[in-house]
Each structure stands twice: as C-alpha cells, then as structure tokens.
N, C-alpha and C. Protein backbone atom coordinates (compact mmCIF):
# COMPACT_ATOMS: atom_id res chain seq x y z
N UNK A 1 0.84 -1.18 0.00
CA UNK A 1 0.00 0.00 0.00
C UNK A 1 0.89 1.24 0.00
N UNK A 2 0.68 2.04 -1.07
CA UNK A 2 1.19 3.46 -0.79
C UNK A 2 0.57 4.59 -0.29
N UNK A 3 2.11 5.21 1.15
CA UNK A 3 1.53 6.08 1.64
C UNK A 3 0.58 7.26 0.82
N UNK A 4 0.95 7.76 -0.20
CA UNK A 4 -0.10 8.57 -0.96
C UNK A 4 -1.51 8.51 -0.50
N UNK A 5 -1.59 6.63 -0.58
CA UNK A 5 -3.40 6.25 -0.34
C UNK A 5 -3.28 7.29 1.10
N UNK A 6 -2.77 6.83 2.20
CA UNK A 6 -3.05 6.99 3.30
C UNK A 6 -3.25 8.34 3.60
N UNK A 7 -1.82 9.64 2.80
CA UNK A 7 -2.18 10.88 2.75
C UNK A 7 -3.52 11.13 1.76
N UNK A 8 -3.60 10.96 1.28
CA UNK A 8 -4.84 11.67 0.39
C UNK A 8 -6.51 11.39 1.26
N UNK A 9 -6.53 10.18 2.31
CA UNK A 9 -7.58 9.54 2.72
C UNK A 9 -7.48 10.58 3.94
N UNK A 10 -6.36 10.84 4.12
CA UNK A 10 -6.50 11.68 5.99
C UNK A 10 -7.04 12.96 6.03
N UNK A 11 -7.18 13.61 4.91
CA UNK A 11 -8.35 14.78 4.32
C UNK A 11 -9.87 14.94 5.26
N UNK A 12 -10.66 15.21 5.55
CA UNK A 12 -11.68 14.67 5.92
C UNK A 12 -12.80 15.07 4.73
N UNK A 13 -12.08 16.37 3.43
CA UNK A 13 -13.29 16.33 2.80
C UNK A 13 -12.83 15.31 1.49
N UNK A 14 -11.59 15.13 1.36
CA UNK A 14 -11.52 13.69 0.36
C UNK A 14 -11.99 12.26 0.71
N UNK A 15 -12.18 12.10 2.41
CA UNK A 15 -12.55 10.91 2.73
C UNK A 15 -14.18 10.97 2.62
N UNK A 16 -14.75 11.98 3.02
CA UNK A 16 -16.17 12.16 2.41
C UNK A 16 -16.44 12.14 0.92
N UNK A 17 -15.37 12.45 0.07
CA UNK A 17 -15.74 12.31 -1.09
C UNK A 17 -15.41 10.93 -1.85
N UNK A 18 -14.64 9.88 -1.14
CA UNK A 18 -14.70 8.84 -0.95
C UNK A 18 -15.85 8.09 -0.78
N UNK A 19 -16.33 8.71 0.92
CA UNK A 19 -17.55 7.66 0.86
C UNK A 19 -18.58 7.88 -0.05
N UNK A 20 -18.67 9.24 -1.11
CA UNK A 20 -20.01 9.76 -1.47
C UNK A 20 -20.04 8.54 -2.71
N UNK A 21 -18.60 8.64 -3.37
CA UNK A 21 -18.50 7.44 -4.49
C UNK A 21 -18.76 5.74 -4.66
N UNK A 22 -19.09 5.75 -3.17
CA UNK A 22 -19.24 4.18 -2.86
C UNK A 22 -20.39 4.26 -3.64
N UNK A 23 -21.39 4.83 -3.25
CA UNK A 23 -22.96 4.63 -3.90
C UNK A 23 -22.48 5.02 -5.54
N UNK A 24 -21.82 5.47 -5.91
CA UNK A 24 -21.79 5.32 -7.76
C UNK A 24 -21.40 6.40 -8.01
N UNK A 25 -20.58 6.58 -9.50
CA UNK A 25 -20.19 7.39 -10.06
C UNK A 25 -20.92 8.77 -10.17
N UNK A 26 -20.39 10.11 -9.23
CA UNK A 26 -20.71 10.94 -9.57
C UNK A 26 -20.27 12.35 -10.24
N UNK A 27 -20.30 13.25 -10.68
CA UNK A 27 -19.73 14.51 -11.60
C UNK A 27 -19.04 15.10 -10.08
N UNK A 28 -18.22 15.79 -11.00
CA UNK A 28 -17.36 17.45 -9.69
C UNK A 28 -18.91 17.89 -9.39
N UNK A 29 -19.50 18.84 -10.15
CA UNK A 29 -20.83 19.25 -9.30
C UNK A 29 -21.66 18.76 -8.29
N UNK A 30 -22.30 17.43 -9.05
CA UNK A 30 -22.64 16.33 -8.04
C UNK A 30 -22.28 16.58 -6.29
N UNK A 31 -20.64 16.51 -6.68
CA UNK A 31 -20.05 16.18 -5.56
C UNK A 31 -19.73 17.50 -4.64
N UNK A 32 -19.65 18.55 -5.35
CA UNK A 32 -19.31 19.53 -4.73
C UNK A 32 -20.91 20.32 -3.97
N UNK A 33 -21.87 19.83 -4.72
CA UNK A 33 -23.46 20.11 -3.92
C UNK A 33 -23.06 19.32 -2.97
N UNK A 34 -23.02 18.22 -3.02
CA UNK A 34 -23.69 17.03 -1.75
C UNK A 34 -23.01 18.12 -0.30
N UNK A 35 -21.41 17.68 -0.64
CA UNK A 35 -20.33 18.36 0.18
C UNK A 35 -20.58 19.80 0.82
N UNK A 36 -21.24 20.52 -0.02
CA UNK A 36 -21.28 22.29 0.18
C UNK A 36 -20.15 22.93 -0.18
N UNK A 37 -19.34 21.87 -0.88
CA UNK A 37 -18.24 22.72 -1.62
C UNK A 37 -18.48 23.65 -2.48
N UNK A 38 -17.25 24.70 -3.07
CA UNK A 38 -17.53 25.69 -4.32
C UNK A 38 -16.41 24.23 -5.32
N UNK A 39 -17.11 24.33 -6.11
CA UNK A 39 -16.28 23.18 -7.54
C UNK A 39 -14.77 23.50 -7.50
N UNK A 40 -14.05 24.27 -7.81
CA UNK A 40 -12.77 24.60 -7.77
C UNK A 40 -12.00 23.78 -6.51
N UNK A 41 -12.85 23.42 -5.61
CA UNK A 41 -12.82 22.90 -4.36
C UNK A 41 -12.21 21.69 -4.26
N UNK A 42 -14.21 20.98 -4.74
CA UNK A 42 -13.67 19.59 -5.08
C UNK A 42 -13.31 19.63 -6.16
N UNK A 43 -12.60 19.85 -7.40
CA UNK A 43 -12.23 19.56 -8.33
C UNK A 43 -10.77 19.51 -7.91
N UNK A 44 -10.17 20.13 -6.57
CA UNK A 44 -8.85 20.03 -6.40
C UNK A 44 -8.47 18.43 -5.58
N UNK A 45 -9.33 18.46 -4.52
CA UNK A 45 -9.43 17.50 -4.24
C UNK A 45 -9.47 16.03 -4.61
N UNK A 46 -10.60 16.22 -5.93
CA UNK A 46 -10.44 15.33 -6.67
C UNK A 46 -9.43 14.74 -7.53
N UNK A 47 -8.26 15.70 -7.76
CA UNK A 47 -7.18 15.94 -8.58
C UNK A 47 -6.12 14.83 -7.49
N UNK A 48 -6.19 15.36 -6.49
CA UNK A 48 -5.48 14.65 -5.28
C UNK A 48 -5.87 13.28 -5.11
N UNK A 49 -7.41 12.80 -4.98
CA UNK A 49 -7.35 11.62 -5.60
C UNK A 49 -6.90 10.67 -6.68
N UNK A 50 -7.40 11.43 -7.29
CA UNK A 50 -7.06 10.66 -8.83
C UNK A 50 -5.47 10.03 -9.00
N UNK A 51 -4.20 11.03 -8.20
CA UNK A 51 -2.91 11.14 -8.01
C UNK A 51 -2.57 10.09 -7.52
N UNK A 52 -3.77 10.01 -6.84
CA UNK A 52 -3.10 8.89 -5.54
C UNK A 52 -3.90 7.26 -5.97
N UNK A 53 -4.64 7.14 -7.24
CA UNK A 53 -5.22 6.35 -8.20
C UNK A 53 -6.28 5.76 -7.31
N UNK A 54 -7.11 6.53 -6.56
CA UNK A 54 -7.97 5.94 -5.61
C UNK A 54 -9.20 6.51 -6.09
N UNK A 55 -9.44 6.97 -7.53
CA UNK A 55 -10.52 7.61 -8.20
C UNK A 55 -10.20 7.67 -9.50
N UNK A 56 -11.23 7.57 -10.53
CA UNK A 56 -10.71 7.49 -12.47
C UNK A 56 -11.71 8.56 -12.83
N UNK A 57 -11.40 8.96 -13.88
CA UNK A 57 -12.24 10.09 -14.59
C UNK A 57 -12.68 9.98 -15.92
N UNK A 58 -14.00 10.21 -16.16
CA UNK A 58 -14.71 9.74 -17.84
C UNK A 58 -14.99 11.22 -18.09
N UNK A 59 -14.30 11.20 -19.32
CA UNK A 59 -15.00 13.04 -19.69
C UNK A 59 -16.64 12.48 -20.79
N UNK A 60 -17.72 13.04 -20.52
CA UNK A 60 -18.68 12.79 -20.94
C UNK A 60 -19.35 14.21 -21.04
N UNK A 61 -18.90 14.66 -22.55
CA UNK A 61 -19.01 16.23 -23.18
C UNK A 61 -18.27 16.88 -22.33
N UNK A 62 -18.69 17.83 -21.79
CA UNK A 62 -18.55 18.81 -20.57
C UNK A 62 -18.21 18.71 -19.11
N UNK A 63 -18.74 17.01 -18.77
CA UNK A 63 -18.78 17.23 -17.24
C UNK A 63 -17.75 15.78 -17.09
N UNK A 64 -17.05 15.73 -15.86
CA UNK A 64 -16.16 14.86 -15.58
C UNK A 64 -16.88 14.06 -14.43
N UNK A 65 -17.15 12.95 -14.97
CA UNK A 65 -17.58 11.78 -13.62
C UNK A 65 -16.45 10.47 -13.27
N UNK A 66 -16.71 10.46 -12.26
CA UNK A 66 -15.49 10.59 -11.02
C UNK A 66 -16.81 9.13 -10.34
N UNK A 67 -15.18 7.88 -10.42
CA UNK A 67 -15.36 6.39 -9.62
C UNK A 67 -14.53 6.41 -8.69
N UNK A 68 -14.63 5.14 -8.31
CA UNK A 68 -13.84 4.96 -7.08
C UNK A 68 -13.04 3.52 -8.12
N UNK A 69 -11.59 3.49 -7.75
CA UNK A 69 -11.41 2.69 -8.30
C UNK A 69 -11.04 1.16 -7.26
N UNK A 70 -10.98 0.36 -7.00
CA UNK A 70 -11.24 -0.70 -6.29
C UNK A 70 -10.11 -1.28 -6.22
N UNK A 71 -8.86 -1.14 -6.71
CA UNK A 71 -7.52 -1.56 -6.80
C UNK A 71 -6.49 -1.01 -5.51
N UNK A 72 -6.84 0.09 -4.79
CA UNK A 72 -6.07 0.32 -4.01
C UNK A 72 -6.67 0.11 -3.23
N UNK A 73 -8.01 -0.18 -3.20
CA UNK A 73 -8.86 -0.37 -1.72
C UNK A 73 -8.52 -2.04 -0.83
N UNK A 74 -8.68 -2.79 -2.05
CA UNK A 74 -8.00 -4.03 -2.06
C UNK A 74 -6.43 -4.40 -1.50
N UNK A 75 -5.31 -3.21 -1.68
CA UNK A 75 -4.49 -3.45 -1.15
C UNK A 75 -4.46 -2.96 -0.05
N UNK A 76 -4.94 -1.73 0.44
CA UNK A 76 -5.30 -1.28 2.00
C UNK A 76 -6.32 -2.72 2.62
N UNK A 77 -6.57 -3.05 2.29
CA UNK A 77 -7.40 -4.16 2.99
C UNK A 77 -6.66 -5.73 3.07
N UNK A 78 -5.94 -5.58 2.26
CA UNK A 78 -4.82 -6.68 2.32
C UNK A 78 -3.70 -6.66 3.66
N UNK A 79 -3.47 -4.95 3.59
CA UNK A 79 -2.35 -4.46 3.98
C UNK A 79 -2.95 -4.56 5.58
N UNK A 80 -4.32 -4.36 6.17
CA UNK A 80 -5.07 -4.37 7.05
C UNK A 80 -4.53 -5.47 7.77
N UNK A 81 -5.48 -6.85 6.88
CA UNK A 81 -5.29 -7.97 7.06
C UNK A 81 -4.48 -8.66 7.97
N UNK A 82 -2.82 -8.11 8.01
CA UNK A 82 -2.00 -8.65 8.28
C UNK A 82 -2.00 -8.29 10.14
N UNK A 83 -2.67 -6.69 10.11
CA UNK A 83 -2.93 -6.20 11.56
C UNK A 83 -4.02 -6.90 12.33
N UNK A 84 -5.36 -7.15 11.35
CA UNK A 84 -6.53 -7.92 11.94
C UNK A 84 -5.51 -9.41 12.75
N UNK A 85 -4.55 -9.96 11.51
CA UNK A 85 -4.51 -11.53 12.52
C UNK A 85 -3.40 -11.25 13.55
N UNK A 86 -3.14 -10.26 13.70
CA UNK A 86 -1.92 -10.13 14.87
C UNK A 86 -3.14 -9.71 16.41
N UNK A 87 -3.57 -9.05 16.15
CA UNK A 87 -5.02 -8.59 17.26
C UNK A 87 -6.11 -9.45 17.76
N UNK A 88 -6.25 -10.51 16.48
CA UNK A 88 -6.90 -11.65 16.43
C UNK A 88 -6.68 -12.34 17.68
N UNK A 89 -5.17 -12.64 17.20
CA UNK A 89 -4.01 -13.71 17.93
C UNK A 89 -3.84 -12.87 19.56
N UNK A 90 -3.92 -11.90 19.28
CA UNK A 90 -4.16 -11.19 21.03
C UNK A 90 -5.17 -11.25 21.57
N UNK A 91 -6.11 -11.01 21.08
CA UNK A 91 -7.55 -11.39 21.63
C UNK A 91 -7.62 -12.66 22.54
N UNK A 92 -7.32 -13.49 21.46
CA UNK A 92 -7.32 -15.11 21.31
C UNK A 92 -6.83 -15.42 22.94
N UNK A 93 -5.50 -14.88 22.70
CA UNK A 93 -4.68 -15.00 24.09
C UNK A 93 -5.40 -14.37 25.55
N UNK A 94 -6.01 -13.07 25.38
CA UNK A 94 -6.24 -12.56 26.53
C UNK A 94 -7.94 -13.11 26.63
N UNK A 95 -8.47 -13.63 25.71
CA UNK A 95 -9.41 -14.71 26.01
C UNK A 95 -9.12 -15.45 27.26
N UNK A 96 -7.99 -16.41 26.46
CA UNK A 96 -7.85 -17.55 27.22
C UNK A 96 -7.44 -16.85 28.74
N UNK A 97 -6.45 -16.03 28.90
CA UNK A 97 -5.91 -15.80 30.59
C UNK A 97 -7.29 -15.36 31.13
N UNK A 98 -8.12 -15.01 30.86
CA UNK A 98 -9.63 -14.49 31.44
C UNK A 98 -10.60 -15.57 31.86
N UNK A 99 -10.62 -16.61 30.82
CA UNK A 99 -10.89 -17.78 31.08
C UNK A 99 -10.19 -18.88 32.19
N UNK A 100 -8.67 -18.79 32.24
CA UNK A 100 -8.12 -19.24 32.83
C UNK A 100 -8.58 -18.61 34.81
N UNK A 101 -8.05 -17.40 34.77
CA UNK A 101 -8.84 -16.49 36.34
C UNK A 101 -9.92 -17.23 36.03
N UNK A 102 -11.06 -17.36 35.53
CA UNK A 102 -12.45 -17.10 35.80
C UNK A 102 -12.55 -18.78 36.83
N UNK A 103 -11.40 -19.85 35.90
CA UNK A 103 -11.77 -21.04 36.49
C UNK A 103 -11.04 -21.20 37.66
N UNK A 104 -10.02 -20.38 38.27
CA UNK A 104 -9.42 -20.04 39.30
C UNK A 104 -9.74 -19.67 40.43
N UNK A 105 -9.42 -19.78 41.65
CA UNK A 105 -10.28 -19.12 42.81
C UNK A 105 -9.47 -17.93 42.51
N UNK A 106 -9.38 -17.01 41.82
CA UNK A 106 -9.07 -15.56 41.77
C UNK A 106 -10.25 -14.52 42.35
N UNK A 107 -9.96 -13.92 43.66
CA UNK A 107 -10.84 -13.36 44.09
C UNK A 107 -11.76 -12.12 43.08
C-alpha cells in the first residue's frame, strides 16, 4: 500500500468524497453540492485523488464523472489484514488468561 493512499484519505473532505462514491459514479458538481463545496474545491481534491489512483475520470461532453477505483482499496485491505490476525491472535490469548482467572479461585 502506498503512503499517498493513506495521505490523500487523511483529508476529511476527500474521505467524504470517498464515501459519497461508494454509492456510484458521480460529476465534480454532483459532488461539490452534496459536500457544500464551491467546484474549484472539489475539483482540487479530486485531482489529489485521482494522483493517488484511488478515483478514475470519464469526460462525458462537458462534465467529468469521477469512480472509485477498487484496486487500491483491495491493497489497504490486504495491507489491514495482516494487523486484523496479529489482534486476532491477542484477543485469542487474553481470552484464554480471562478464562483461565475465571476457572481459578481468583478473588
């Protein structure tokens, strides 16, 4: 996973414009209503995505609509992965010592 993903996601109005794309491809306008942005706004923002290949762009006449692309999300979630089974494996453990007291006369 590249840090890029991680800078471009720590935004809070690129990570909203993230989640707005889950539900489907929408235009800079689109996106800059939902948001309450002025376009110049998100269109910069969006630029910052796109950089960081965590968004693609279709020119359709005039207006630019804007995906999410699913390739880096996949490797942040890969990259996750590896933290989920280490926490897992702690859990797992402080399960068991909890279990262990519980069958204990531990006051």
């Amino acid at each position: 996973m590249k840090t890029t993903t991680l800078n471009a996601l720590a935004e809070p109005n690129r990570l909203q414009i993230i989640e707005l794309l889950r539900e489907g491809p929408l235009t800079v306008g689109e996106i800059a209503d939902r948001l309450h942005l002025r376009q110049p706004q998100a269109s910069k923002h969006l630029k910052v995505l796109s950089e960081a290949d965590l968004v693609e762009v279709r020119a359709d006449a005039n207006r630019r609509i804007y995906r999410l692309r699913a390739e880096p999300f996949m490797e942040m979630d890969a990259w996750l992965h590896t933290f989920r089974s280490i926490w897992e494996d702690r859990f797992d453990r402080l399960s068991d010592y909890l279990n262990q007291l519980k069958k204990s006369d531990y006051p």
